[in-house]
Protein backbone atom coordinates (compact mmCIF):
# COMPACT_ATOMS: atom_id res chain seq x y z
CA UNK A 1 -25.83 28.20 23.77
CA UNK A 2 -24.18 29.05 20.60
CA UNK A 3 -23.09 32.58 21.30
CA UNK A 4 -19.58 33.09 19.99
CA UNK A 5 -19.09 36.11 22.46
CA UNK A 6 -18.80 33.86 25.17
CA UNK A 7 -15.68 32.69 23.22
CA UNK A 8 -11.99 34.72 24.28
CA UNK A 9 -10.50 34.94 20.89
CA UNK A 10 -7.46 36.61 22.35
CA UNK A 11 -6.81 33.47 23.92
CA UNK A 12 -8.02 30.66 21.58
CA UNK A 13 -7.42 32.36 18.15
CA UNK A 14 -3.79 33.74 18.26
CA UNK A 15 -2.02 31.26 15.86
CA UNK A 16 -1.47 32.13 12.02
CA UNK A 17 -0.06 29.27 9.27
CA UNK A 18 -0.08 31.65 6.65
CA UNK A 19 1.02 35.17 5.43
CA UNK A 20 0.62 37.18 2.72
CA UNK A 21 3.21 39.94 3.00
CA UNK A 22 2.44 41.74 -0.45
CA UNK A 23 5.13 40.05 -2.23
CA UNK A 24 5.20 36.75 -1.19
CA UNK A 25 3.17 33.92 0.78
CA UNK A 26 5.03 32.84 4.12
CA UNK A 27 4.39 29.51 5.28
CA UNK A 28 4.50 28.13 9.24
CA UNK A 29 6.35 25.00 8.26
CA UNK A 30 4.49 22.44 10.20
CA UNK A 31 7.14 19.32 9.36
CA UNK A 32 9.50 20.73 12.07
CA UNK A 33 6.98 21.47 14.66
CA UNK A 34 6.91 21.39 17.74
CA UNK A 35 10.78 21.43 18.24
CA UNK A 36 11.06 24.33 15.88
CA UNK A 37 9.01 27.55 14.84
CA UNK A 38 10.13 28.00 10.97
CA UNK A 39 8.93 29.60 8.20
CA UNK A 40 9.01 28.58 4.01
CA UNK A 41 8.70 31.58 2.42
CA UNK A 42 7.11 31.34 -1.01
CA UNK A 43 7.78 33.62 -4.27
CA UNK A 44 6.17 31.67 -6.91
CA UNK A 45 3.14 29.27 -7.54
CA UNK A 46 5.30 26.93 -8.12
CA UNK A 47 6.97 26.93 -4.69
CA UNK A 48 3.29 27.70 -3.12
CA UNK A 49 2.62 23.75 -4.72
CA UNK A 50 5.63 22.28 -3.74
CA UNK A 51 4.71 23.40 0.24
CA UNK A 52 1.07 22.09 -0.20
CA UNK A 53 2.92 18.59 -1.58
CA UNK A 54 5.67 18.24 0.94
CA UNK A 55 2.61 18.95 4.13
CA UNK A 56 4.75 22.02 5.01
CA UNK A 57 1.51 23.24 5.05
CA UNK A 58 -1.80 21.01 5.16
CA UNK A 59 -5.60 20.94 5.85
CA UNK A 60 -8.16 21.21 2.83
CA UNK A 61 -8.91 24.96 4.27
CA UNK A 62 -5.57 26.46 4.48
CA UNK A 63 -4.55 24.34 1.18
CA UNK A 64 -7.46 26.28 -0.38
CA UNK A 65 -6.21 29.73 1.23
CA UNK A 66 -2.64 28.64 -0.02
CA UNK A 67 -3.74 28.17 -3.75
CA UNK A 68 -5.54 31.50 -3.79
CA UNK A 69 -1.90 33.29 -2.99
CA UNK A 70 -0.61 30.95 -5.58
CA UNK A 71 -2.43 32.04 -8.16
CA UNK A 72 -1.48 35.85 -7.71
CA UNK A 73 2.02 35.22 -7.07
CA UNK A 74 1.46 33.14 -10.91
CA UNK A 75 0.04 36.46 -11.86
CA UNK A 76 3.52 38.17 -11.82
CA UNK A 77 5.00 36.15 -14.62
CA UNK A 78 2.38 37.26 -17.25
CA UNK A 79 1.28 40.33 -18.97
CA UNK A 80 -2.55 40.47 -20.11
CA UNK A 81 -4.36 43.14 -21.33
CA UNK A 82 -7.49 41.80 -19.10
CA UNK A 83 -8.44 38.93 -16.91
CA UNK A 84 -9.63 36.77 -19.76
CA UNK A 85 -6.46 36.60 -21.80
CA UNK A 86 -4.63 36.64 -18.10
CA UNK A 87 -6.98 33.21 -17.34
CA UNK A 88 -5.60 31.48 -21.14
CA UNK A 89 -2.04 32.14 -20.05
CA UNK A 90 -2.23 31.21 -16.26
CA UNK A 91 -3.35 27.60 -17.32
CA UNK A 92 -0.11 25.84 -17.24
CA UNK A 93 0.45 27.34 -13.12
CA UNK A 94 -3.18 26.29 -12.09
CA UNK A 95 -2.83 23.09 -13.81
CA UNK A 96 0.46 22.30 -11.79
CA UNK A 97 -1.19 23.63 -8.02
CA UNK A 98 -4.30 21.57 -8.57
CA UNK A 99 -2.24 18.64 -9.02
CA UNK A 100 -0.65 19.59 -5.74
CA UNK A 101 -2.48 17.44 -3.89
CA UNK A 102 -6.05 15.42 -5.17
CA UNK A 103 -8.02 14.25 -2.72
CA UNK A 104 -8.65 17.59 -0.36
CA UNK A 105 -11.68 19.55 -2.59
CA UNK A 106 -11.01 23.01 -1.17
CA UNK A 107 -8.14 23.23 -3.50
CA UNK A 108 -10.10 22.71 -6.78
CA UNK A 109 -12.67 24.79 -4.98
CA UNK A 110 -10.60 27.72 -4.59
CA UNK A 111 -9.23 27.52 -7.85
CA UNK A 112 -12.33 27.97 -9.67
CA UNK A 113 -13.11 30.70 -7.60
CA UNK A 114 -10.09 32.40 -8.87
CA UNK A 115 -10.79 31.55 -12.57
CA UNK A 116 -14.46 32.44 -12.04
CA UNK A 117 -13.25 36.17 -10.75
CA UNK A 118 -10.44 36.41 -13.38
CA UNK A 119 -12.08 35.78 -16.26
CA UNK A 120 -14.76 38.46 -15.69
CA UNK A 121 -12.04 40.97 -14.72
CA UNK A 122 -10.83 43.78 -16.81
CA UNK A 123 -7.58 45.29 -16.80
CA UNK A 124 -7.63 45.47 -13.02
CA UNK A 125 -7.49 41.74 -12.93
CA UNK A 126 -4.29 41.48 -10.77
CA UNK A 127 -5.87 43.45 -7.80
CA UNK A 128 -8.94 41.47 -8.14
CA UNK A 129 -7.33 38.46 -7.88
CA UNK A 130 -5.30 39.62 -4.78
CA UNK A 131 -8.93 40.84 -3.35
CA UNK A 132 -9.96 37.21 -4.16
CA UNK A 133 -6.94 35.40 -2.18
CA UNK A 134 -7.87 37.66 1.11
CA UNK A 135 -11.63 36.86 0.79
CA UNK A 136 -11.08 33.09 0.77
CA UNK A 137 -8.82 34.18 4.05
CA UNK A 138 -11.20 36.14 5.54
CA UNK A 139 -14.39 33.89 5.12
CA UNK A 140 -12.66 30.92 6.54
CA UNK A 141 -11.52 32.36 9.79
CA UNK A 142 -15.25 33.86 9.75
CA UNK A 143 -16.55 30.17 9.48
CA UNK A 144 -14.58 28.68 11.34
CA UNK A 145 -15.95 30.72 14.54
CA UNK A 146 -19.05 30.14 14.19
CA UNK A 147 -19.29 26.18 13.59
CA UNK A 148 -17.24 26.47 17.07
CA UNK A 149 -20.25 27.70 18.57
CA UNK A 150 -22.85 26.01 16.73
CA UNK A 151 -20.55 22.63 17.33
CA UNK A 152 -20.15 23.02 20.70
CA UNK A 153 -23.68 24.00 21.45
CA UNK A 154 -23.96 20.05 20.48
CA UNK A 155 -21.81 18.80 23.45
CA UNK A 156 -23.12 18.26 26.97
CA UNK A 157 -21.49 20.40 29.65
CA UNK A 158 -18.84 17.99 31.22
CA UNK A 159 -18.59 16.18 28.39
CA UNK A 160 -15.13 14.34 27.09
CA UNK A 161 -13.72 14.34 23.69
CA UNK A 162 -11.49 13.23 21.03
CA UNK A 163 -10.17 14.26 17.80
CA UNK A 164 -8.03 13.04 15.16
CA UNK A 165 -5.26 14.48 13.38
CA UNK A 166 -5.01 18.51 13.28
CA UNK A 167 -7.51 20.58 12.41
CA UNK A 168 -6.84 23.47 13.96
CA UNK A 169 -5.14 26.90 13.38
CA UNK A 170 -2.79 25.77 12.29
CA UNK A 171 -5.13 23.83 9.31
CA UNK A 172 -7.26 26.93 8.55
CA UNK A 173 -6.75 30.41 8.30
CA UNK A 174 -7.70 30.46 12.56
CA UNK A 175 -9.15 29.36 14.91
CA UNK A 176 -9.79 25.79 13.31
CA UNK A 177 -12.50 23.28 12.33
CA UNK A 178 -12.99 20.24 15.12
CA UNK A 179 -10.24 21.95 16.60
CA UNK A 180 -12.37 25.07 16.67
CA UNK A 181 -15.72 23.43 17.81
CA UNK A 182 -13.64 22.00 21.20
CA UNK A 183 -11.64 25.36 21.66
CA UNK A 184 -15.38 26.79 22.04
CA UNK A 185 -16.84 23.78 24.25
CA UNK A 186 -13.64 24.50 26.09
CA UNK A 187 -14.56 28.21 26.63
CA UNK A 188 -17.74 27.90 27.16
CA UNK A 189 -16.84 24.67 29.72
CA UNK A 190 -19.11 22.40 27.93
CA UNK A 191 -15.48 20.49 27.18
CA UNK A 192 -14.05 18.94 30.40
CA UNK A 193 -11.30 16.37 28.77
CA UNK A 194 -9.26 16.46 25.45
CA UNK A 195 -7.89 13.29 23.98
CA UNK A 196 -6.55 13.70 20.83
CA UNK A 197 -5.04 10.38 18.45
CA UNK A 198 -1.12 10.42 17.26
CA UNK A 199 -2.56 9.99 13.57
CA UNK A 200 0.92 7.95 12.15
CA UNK A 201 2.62 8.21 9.71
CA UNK A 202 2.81 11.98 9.81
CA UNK A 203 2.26 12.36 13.90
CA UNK A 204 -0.38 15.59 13.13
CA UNK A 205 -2.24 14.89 16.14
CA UNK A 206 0.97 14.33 18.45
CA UNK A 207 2.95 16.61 16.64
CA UNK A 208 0.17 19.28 15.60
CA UNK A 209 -2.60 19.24 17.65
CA UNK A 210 -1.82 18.86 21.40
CA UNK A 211 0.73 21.67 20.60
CA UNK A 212 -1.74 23.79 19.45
CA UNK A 213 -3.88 23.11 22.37
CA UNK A 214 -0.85 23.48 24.45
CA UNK A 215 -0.11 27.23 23.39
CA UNK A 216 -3.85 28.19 24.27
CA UNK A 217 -3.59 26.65 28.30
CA UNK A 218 -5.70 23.32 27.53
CA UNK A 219 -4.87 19.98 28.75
CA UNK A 220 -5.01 17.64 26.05
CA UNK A 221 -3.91 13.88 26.91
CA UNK A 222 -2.32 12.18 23.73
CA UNK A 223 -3.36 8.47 22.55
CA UNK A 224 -2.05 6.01 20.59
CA UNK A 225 -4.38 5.26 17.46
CA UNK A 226 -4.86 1.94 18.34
CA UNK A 227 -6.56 2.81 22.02
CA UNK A 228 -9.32 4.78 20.79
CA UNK A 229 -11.60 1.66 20.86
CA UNK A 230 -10.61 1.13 24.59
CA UNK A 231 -10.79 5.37 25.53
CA UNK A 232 -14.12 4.45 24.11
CA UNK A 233 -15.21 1.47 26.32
CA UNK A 234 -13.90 3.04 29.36
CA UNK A 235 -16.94 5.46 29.27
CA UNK A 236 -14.65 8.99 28.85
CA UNK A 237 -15.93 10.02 25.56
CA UNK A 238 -19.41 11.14 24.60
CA UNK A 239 -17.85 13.15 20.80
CA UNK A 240 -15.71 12.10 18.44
CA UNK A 241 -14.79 15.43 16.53
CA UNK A 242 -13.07 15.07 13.28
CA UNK A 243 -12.01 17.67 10.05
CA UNK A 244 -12.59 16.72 6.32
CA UNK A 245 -11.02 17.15 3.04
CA UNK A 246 -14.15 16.15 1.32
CA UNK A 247 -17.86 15.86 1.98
CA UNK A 248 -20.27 14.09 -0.70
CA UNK A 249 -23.70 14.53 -1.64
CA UNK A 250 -24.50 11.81 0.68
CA UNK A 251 -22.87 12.65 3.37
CA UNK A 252 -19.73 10.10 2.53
CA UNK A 253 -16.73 12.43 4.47
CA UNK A 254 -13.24 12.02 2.91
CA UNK A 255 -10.81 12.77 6.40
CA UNK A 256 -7.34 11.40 7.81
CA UNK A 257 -6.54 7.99 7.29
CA UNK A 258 -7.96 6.59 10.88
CA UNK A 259 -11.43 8.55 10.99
CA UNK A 260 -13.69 5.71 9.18
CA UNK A 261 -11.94 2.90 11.81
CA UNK A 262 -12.93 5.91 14.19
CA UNK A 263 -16.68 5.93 13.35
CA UNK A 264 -16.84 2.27 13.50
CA UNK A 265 -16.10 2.17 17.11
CA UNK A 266 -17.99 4.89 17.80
CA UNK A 267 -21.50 3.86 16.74
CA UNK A 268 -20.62 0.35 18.71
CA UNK A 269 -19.92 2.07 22.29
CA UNK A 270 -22.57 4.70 21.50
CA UNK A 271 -20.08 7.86 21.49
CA UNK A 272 -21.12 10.52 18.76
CA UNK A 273 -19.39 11.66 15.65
CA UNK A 274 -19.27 14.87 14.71
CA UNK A 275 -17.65 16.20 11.40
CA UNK A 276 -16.87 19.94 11.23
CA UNK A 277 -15.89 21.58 8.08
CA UNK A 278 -16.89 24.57 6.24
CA UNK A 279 -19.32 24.39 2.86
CA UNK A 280 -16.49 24.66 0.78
CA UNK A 281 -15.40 21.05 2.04
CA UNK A 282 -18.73 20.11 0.69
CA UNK A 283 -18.68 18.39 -3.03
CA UNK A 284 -22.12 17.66 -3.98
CA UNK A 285 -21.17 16.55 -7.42
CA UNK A 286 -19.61 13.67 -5.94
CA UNK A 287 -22.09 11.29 -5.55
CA UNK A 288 -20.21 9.31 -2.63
CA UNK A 289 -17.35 8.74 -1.19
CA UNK A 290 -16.97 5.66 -4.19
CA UNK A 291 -16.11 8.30 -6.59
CA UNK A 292 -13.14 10.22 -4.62
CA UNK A 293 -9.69 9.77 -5.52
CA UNK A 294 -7.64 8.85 -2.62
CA UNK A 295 -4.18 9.78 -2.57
CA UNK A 296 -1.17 7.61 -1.85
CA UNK A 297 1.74 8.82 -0.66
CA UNK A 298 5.73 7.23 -0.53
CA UNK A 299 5.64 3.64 1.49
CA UNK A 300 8.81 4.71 3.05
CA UNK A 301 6.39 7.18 5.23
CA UNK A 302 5.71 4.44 7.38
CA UNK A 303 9.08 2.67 7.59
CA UNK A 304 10.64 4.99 10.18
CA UNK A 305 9.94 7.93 13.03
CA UNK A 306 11.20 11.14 13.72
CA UNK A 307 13.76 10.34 10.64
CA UNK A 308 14.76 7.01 12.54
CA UNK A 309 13.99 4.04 10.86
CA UNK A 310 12.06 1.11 12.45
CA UNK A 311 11.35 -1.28 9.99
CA UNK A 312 13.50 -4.16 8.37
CA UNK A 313 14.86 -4.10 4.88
CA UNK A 314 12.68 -5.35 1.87
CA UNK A 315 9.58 -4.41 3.78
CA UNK A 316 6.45 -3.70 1.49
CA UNK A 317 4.06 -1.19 3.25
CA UNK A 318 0.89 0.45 1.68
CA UNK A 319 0.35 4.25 2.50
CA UNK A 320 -3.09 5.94 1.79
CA UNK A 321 -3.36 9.48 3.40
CA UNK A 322 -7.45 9.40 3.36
CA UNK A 323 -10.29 7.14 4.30
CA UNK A 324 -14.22 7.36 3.68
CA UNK A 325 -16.50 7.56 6.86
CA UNK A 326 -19.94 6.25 5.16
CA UNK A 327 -22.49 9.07 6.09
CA UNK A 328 -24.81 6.82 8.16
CA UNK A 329 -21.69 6.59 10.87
CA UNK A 330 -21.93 10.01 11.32
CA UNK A 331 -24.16 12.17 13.88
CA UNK A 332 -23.76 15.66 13.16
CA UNK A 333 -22.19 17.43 9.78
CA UNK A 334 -21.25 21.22 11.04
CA UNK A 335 -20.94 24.13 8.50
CA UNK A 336 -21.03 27.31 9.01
CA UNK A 337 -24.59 27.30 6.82
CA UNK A 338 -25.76 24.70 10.09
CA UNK A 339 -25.46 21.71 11.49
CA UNK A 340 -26.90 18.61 9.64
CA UNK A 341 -27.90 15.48 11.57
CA UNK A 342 -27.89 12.09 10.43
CA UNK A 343 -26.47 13.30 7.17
CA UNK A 344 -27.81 11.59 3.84
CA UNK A 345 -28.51 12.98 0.27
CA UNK A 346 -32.06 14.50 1.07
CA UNK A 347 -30.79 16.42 4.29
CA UNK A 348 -27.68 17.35 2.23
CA UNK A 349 -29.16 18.63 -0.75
CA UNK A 350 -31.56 20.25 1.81
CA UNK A 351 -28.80 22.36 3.10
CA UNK A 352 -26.51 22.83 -0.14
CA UNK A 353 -28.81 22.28 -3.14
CA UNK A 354 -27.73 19.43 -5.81
């Protein structure tokens, strides 16, 4: 069964990260959830990259929506005759969003679709960039439902699972990516437990995800990273389902730091992997997962929680955000173009080209 009408949007799809209210982006700041519902409201590209920096908002899909809005609110400070000269003069604000954060590919991805619309535009370029923006919207809550029915058509009814930081709603434009593929097992009761992983430093899965979960009536329990291995042995897991911010030719999947130690225990106890994300996650310039850039973020992330600090003075830590899951750990890749099993470069550029 993947039939998406067997799916109650109305109760699994109601939560929104982003806004475009015609004159400005608003933003569900997700650093102060759960304890508070608060939005950043953005006028300017340059505030729509400071959000994506600072994780007020964060997944590779809604950073990609995100950008799109960017560039149109950039849009405002110029005056072009058409979209070409528009592009030349844009450069500096595109330049400064794409460095926004390197690692997730959806962002570069998005910008070139804006470019690639702009600089064929004629003196209606602003509107077709705004068109632009809403169609990288649309198409991701579009894709997003249906790899959370070709996903869960994947699971075994009674089946337990677990996911890793937030990919959800609240990392999309709806409905979500792994988080969408178990809010459709769930509907379609192929899903009968939830576990989802803390993911430290940032807490997305304790902080994020079982909130998420929480709004739409399912009973998630919440793990500590380090007891996935023995959730695993216990026998109470047949999928792990996991987001990405990059997917190489190979099948190499750039996600949350945690997913690769993830896929290691998997393939020992014999629980599957799944990856969900849609084909614009899917880089197949990039050789392998050798090749991406993985970004570091500020050591001090890691020296405290919840603001309160935990760890000694003089205390070196090392903070990557991302790891690589080598393709051959993974069981499933689902896109909304289909789902690719035991993912390598000939299945890949089977499904995506080269």
């Amino acid at each position: 069964m993947n039939d998406s009408a067997h799916i109650d949007y109305a109760r699994y799809d109601h939560i929104r990260p982003l806004l475009w209210t015609g004159d400005a982006l608003e933003l569900l700041d997700q650093r102060k959830l759960p304890f508070e519902v608060a939005h950043v409201r953005c006028d300017t590209s340059d505030a729509v990259a400071e959000a994506i920096h600072s994780l007020a908002v964060r997944g590779a899909p809604a950073i990609g929506i995100a950008v799109g809005w960017g560039v149109v609110l950039a849009a405002r400070d110029i005056a072009a005759d058409d979209g070409s000269a528009a592009l030349q003069k844009l450069e500096p604000a595109l330049l400064r969003l794409n460095a926004a954060r390197p690692t997730a590919v959806n962002l570069a991805w998005a910008l070139l679709r804006m470019r690639r619309v702009l600089g064929a535009a004629g003196t209606d370029w602003r509107e077709v960039l705004a068109r632009e923006a809403q169609a990288i919207a649309d198409e991701d809550l579009a894709a997003n439902r249906h790899m959370g029915a070709l996903g869960a058509a994947l699971i075994a009814p009674g089946s337990g699972v677990l996911t890793h930081c937030n990919t959800g709603s609240l990392a999309t434009a709806g409905f979500g990516t792994a988080l969408g593929v178990i809010r459709a097992g769930m509907a379609q009761q192929r899903i009968a437990k939830v576990f989802a992983g803390e993911t430290r430093p940032w807490l997305q899965g304790a902080r994020l995800t079982v909130w998420e979960l929480q709004q739409d009536g399912i009973d998630a329990t919440l793990i500590a990273d380090s007891a996935a291995s023995h959730l695993m042995k216990s026998g109470l897991l047949q999928w792990v389902i996991v987001g990405a911010d990059r997917i190489c030719a190979n099948g190499d999947t750039a996600n949350k730091i945690g997913t690769y130690q993830l896929a290691i225990a998997a393939r020992h106890h014999g629980v599957k992997f799944m990856v969900v994300a849609p084909s614009s996650t899917v880089d197949m310039a990039t050789a392998s997962g050798d090749q991406i850039e993985i970004e570091q973020r500020d050591p001090g992330e890691l020296f405290g929680v919840g603001g309160v600090r935990t760890v000694a003075d003089g205390i070196h830590a090392w903070n990557p955000v991302f790891d690589v899951t080598p393709g051959d750990l993974i069981d499933a890749i689902v896109t909304e173009r289909g789902v690719i099993e035991q993912p390598d470069l000939a299945r890949m550029q089977a499904a995506f080209g080269s």
